[in-house]
C-alpha atoms as a PDB file:
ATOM      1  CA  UNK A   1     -42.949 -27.125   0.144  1.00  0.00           C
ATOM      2  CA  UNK A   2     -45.953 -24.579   0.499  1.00  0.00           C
ATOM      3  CA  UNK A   3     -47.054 -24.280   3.953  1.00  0.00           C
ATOM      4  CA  UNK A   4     -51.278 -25.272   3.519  1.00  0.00           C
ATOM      5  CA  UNK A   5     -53.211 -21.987   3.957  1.00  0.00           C
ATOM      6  CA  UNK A   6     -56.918 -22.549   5.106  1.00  0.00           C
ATOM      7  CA  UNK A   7     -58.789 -21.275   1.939  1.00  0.00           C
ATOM      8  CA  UNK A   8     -60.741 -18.534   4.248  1.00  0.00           C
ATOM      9  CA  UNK A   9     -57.654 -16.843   4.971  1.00  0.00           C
ATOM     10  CA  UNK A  10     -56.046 -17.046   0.899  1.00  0.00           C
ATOM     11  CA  UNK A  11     -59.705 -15.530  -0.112  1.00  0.00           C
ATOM     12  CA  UNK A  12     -58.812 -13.096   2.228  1.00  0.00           C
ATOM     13  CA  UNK A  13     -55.368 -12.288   1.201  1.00  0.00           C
ATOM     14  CA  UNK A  14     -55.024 -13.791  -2.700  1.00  0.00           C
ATOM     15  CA  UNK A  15     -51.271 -14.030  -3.358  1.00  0.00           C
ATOM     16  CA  UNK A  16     -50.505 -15.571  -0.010  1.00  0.00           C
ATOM     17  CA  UNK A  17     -48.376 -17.515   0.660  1.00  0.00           C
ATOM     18  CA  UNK A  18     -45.516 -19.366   2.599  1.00  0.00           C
ATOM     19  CA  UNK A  19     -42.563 -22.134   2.604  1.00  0.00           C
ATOM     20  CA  UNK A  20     -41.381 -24.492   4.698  1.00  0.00           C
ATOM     21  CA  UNK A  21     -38.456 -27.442   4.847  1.00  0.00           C
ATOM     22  CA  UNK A  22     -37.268 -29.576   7.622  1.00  0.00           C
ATOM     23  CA  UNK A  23     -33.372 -29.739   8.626  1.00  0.00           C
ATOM     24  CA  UNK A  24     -32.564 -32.449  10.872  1.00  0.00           C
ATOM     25  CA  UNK A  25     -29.312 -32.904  12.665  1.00  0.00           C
ATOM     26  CA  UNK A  26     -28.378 -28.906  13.298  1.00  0.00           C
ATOM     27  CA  UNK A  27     -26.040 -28.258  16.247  1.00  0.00           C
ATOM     28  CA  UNK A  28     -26.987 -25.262  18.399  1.00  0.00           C
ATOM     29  CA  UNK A  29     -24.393 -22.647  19.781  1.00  0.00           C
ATOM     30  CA  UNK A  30     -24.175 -19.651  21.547  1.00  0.00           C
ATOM     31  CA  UNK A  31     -21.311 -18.147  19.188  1.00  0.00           C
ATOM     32  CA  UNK A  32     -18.908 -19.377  16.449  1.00  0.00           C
ATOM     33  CA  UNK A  33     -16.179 -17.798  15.084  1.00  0.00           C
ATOM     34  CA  UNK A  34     -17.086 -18.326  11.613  1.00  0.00           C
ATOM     35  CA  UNK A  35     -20.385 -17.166  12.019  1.00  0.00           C
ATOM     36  CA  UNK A  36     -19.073 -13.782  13.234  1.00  0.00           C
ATOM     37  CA  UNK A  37     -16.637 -13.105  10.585  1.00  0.00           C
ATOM     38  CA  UNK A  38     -19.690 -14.019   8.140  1.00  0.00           C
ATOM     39  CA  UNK A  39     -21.651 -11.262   9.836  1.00  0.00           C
ATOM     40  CA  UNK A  40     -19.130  -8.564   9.138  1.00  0.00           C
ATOM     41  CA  UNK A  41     -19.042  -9.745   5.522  1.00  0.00           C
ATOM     42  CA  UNK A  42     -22.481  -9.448   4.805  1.00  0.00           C
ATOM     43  CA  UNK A  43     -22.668  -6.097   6.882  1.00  0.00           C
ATOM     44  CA  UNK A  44     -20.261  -4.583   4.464  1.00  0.00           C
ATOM     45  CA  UNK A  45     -22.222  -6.234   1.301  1.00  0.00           C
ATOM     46  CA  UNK A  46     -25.398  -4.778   2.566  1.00  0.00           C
ATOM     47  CA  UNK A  47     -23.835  -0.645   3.532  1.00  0.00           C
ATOM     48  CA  UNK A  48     -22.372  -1.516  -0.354  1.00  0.00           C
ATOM     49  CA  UNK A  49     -26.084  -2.280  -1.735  1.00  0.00           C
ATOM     50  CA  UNK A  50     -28.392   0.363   0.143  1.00  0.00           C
ATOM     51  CA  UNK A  51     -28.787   2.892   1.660  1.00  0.00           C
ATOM     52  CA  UNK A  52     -31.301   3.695   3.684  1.00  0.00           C
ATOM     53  CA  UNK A  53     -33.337   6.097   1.287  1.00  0.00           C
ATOM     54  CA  UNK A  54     -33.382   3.076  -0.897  1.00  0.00           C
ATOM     55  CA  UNK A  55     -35.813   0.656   1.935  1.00  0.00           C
ATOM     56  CA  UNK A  56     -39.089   3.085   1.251  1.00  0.00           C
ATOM     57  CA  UNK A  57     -39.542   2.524  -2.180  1.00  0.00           C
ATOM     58  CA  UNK A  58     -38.233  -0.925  -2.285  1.00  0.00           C
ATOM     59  CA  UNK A  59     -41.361  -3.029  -4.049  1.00  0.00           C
ATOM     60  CA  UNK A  60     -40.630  -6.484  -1.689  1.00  0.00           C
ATOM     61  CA  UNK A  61     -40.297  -4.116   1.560  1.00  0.00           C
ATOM     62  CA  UNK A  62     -43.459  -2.379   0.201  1.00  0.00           C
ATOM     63  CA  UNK A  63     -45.547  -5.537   0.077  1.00  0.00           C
ATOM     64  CA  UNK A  64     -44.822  -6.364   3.495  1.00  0.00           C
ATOM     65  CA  UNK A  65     -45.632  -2.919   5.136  1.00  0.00           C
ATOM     66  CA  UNK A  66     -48.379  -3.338   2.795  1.00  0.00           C
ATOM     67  CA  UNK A  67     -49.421  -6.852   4.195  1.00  0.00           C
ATOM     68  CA  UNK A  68     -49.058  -5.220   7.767  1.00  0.00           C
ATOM     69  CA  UNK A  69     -51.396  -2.573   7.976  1.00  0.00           C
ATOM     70  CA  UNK A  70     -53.617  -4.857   6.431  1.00  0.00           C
ATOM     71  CA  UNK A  71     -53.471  -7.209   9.205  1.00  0.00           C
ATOM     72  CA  UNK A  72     -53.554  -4.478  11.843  1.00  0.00           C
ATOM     73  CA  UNK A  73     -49.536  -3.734  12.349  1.00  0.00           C
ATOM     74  CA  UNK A  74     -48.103  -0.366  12.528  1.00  0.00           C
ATOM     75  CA  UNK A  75     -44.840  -1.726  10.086  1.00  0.00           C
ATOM     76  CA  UNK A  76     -43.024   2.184  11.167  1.00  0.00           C
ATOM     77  CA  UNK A  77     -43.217   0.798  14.569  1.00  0.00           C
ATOM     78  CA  UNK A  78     -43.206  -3.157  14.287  1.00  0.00           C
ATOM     79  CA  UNK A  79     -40.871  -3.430  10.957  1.00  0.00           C
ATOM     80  CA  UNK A  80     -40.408  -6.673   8.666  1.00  0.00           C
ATOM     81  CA  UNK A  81     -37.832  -8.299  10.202  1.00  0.00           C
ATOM     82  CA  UNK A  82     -35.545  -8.275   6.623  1.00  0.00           C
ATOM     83  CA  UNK A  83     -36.055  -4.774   6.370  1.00  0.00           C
ATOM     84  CA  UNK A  84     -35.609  -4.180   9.917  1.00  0.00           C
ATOM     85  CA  UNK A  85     -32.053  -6.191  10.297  1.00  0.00           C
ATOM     86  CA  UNK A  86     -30.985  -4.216   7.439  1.00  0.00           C
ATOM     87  CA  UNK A  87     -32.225  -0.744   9.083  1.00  0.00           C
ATOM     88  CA  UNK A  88     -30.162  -1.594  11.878  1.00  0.00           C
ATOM     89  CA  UNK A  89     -27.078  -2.392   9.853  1.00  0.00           C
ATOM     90  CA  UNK A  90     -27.129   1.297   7.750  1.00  0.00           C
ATOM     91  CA  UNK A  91     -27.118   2.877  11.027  1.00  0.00           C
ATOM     92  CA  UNK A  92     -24.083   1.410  12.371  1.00  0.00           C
ATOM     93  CA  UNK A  93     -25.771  -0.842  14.655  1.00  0.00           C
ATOM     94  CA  UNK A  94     -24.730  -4.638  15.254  1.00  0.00           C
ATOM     95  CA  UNK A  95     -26.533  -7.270  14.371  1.00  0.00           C
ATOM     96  CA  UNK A  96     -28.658  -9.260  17.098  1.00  0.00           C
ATOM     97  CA  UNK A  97     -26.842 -12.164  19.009  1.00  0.00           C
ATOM     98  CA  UNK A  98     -28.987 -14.928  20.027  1.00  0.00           C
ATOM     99  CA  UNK A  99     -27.750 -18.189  18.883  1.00  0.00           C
ATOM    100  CA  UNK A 100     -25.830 -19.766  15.770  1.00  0.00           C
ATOM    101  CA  UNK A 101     -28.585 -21.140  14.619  1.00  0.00           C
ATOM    102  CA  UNK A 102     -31.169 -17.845  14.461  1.00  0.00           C
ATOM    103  CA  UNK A 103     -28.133 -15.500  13.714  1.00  0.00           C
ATOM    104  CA  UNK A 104     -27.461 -17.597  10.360  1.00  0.00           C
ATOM    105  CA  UNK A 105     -30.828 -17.346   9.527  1.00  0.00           C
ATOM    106  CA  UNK A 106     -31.046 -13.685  10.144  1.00  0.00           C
ATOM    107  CA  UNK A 107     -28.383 -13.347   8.031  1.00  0.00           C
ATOM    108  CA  UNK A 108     -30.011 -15.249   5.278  1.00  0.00           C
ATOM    109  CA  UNK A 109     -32.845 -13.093   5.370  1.00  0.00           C
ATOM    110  CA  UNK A 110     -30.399  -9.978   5.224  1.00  0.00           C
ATOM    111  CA  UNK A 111     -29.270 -10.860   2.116  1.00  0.00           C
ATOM    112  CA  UNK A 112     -32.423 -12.268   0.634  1.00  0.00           C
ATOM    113  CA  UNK A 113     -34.631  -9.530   1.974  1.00  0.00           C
ATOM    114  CA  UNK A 114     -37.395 -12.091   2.995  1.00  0.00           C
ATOM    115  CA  UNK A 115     -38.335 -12.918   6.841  1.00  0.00           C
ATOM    116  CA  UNK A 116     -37.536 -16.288   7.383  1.00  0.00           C
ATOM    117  CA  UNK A 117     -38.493 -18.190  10.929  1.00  0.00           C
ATOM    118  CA  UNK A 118     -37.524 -21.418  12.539  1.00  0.00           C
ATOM    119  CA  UNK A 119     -39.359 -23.785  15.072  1.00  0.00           C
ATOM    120  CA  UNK A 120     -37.580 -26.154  17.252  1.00  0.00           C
ATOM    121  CA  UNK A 121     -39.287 -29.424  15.104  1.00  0.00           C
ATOM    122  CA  UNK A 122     -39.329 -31.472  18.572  1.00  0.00           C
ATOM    123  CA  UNK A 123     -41.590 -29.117  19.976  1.00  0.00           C
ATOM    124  CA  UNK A 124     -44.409 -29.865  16.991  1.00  0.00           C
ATOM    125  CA  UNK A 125     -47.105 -32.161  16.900  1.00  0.00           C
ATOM    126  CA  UNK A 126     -48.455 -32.854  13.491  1.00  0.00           C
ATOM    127  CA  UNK A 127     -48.633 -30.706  10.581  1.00  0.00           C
ATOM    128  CA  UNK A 128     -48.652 -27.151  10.434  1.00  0.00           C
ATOM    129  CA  UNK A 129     -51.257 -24.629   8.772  1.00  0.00           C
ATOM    130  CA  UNK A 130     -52.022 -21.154   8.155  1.00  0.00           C
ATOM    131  CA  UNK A 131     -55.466 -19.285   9.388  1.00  0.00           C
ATOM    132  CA  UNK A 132     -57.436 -16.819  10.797  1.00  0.00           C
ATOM    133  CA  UNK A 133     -57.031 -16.267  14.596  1.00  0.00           C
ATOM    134  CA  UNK A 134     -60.147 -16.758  16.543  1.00  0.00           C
ATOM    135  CA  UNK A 135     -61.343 -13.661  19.174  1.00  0.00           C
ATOM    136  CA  UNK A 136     -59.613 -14.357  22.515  1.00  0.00           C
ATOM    137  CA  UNK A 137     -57.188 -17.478  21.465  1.00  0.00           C
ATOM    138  CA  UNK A 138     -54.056 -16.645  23.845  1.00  0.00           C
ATOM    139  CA  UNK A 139     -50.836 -16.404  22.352  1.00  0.00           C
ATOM    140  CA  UNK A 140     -47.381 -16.594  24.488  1.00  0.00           C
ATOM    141  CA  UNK A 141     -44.496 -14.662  21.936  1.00  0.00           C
ATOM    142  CA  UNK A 142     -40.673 -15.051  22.744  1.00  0.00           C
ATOM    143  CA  UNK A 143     -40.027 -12.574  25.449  1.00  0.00           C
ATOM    144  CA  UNK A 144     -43.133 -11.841  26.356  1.00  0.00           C
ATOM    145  CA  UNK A 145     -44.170 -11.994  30.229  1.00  0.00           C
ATOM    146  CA  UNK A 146     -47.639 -12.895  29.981  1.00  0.00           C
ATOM    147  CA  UNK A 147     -49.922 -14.691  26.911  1.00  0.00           C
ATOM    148  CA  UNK A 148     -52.154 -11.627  24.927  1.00  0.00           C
ATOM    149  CA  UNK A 149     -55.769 -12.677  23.518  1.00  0.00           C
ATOM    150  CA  UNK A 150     -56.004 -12.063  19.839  1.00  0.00           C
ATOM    151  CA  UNK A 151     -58.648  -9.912  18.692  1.00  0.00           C
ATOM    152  CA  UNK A 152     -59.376 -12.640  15.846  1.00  0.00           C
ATOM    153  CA  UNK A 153     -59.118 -12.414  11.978  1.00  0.00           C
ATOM    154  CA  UNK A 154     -55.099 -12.093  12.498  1.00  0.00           C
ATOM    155  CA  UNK A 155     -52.806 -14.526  10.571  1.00  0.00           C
ATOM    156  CA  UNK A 156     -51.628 -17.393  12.662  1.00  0.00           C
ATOM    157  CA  UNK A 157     -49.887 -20.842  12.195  1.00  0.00           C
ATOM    158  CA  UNK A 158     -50.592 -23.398  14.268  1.00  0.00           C
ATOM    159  CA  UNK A 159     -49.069 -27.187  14.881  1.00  0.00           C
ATOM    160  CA  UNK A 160     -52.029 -29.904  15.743  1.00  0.00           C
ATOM    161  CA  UNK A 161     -52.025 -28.197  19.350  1.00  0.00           C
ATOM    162  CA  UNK A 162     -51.636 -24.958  19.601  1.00  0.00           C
ATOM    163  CA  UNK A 163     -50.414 -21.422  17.870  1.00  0.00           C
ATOM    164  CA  UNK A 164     -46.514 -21.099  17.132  1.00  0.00           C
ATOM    165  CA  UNK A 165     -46.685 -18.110  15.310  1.00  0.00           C
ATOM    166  CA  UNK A 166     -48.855 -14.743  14.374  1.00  0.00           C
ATOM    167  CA  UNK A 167     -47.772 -14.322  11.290  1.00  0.00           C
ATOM    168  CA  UNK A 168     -45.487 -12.826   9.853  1.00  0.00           C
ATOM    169  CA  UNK A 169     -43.985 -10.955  12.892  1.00  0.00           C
ATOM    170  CA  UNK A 170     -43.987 -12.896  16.232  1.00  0.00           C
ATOM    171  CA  UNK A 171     -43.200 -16.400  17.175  1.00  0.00           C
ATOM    172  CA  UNK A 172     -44.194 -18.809  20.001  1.00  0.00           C
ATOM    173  CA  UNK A 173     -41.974 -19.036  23.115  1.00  0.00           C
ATOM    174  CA  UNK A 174     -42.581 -22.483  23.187  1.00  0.00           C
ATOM    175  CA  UNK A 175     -41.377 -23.943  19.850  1.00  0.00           C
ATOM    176  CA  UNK A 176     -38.337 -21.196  19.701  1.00  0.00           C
ATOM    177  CA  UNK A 177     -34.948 -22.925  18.887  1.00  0.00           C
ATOM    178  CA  UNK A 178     -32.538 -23.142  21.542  1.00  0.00           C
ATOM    179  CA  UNK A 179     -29.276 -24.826  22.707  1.00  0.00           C
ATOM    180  CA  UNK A 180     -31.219 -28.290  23.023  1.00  0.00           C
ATOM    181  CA  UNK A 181     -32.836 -28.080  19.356  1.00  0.00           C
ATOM    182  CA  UNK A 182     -32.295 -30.458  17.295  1.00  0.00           C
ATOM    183  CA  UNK A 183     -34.407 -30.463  14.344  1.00  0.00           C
ATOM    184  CA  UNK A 184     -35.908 -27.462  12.766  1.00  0.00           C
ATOM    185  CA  UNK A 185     -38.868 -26.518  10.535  1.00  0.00           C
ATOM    186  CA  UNK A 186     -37.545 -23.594   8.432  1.00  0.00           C
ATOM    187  CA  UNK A 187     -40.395 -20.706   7.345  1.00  0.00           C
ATOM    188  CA  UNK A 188     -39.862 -18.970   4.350  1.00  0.00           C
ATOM    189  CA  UNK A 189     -42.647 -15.872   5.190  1.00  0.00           C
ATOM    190  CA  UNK A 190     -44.051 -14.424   2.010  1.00  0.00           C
ATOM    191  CA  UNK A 191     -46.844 -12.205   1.372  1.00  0.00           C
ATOM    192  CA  UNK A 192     -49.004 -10.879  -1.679  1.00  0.00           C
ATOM    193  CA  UNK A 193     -46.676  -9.041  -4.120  1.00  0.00           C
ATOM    194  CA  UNK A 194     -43.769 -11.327  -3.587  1.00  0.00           C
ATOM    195  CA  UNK A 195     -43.531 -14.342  -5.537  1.00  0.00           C
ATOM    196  CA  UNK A 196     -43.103 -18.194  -5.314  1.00  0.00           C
ATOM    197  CA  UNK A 197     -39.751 -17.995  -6.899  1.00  0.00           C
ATOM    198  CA  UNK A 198     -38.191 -15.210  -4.857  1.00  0.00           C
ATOM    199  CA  UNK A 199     -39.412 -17.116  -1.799  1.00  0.00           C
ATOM    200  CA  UNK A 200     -37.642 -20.303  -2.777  1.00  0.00           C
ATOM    201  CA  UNK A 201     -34.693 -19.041  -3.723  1.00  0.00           C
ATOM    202  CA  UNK A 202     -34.998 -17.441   0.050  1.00  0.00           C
ATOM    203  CA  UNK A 203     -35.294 -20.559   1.371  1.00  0.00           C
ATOM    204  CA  UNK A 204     -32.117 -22.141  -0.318  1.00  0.00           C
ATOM    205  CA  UNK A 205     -30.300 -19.641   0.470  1.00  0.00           C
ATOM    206  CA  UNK A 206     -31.529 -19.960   4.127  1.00  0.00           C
ATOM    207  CA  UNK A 207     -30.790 -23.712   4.343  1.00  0.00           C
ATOM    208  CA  UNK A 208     -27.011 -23.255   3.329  1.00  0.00           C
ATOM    209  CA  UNK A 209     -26.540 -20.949   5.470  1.00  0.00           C
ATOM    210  CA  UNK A 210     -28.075 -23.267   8.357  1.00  0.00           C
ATOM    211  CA  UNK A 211     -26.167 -26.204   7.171  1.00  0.00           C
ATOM    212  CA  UNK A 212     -23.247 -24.202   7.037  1.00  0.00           C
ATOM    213  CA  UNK A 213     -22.807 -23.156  10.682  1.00  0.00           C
ATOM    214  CA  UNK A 214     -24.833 -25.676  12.715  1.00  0.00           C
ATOM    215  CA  UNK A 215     -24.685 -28.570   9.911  1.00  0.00           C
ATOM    216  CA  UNK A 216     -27.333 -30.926   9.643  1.00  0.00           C
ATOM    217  CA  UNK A 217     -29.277 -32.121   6.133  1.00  0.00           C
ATOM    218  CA  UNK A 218     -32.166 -30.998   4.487  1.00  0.00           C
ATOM    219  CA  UNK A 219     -35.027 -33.058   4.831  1.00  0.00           C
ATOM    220  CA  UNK A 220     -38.311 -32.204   2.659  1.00  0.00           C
ATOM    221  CA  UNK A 221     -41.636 -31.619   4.743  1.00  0.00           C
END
């Protein structure tokens, strides 16, 4: 379903716009064999489909550099996290290792070219919405040492309680999935330029991929 934008932030940025499902049941790793051989597959699909000439003038990629200087991010410094995985792949780098459950979803977002972002679902309180940030709300990312104020006016999701995301770059330390997560909320991240259909198909194709390695069941939010 679409994740519920407060209407001062879609004036702000018409064509907005984000997904999210539920998947209940998922099983946590640190590795699986499966999971690596899949990496190596889609490594070679994506050195078959670009190159890296191709990423600049890419119309998706586009929108979201687009979308981040807009909101105040230097996207040659802080790239879209599709665009960077697959930067990092054309230059011979691996791929990030965290756990089964955020590699499969990485590599869904390879392949789809769209950001996608999970929340550990036990870690939520109520139901989730997109806004403006407000000057000097703290925000705690995933590896950061210390919370940083927002300057306010920057994207951010929020549960009933507090921020779990600035959007579309950076999620909250304290809803991040690890080995003890259970049940996830699954974020499709879109932005203006790329459209409702491409982000659904995104999020399909990020929900087999889930179920695949870490199995669970899809459960609509």
């Amino acid at each position: 379903m679409l994740l519920n934008i407060d209407p001062g932030l879609s004036s702000k940025f018409p064509g907005l716009s984000a997904r999210i499902t539920r998947i209940n049941g998922v099983s946590v790793k640190k590795a699986d064999p499966s999971l690596e051989a899949f990496k190596k597959e889609v490594m070679e699909e994506v050195t078959a489909l670009w190159k890296l000439d191709d990423l600049r003038d890419n119309a998706s990629f586009r929108a979201y550099r687009d979308f981040f200087w807009r909101v105040k991010v230097d996207p040659t410094k802080s790239r879209p996290a599709a665009e960077a995985l697959i930067r990092r792949i054309l230059r011979g780098n691996p791929l990030p290792t965290i756990n089964t459950l955020v590699d499969a979803y990485n590599l869904a977002s390879v392949r789809t070219a769209i950001p996608l972002a999970a929340f550990d679902a036990g870690r939520l309180s109520g139901e989730l919405v997109m806004r403006e940030a407000r000057a000097g709300e703290e925000f705690l990312g995933i590896g950061m040492n210390s919370p940083i104020q927002l300057e306010g006016g920057e994207p951010v999701v929020q549960d009933a309680v507090r921020l779990i995301a600035v959007y579309p770059h950076r999620d909250a330390d304290h809803s991040k999935v690890t080995y003890g997560t259970s049940d996830i909320i699954l974020m499709s991240c879109g932005v203006p330029g790329v459209s409702g259909e491409t982000l659904e198909s995104a999020e399909q194709v990020g929900v087999a991929t889930i179920i695949r390695f870490c199995g669970g069941s899809e459960t609509k939010v």
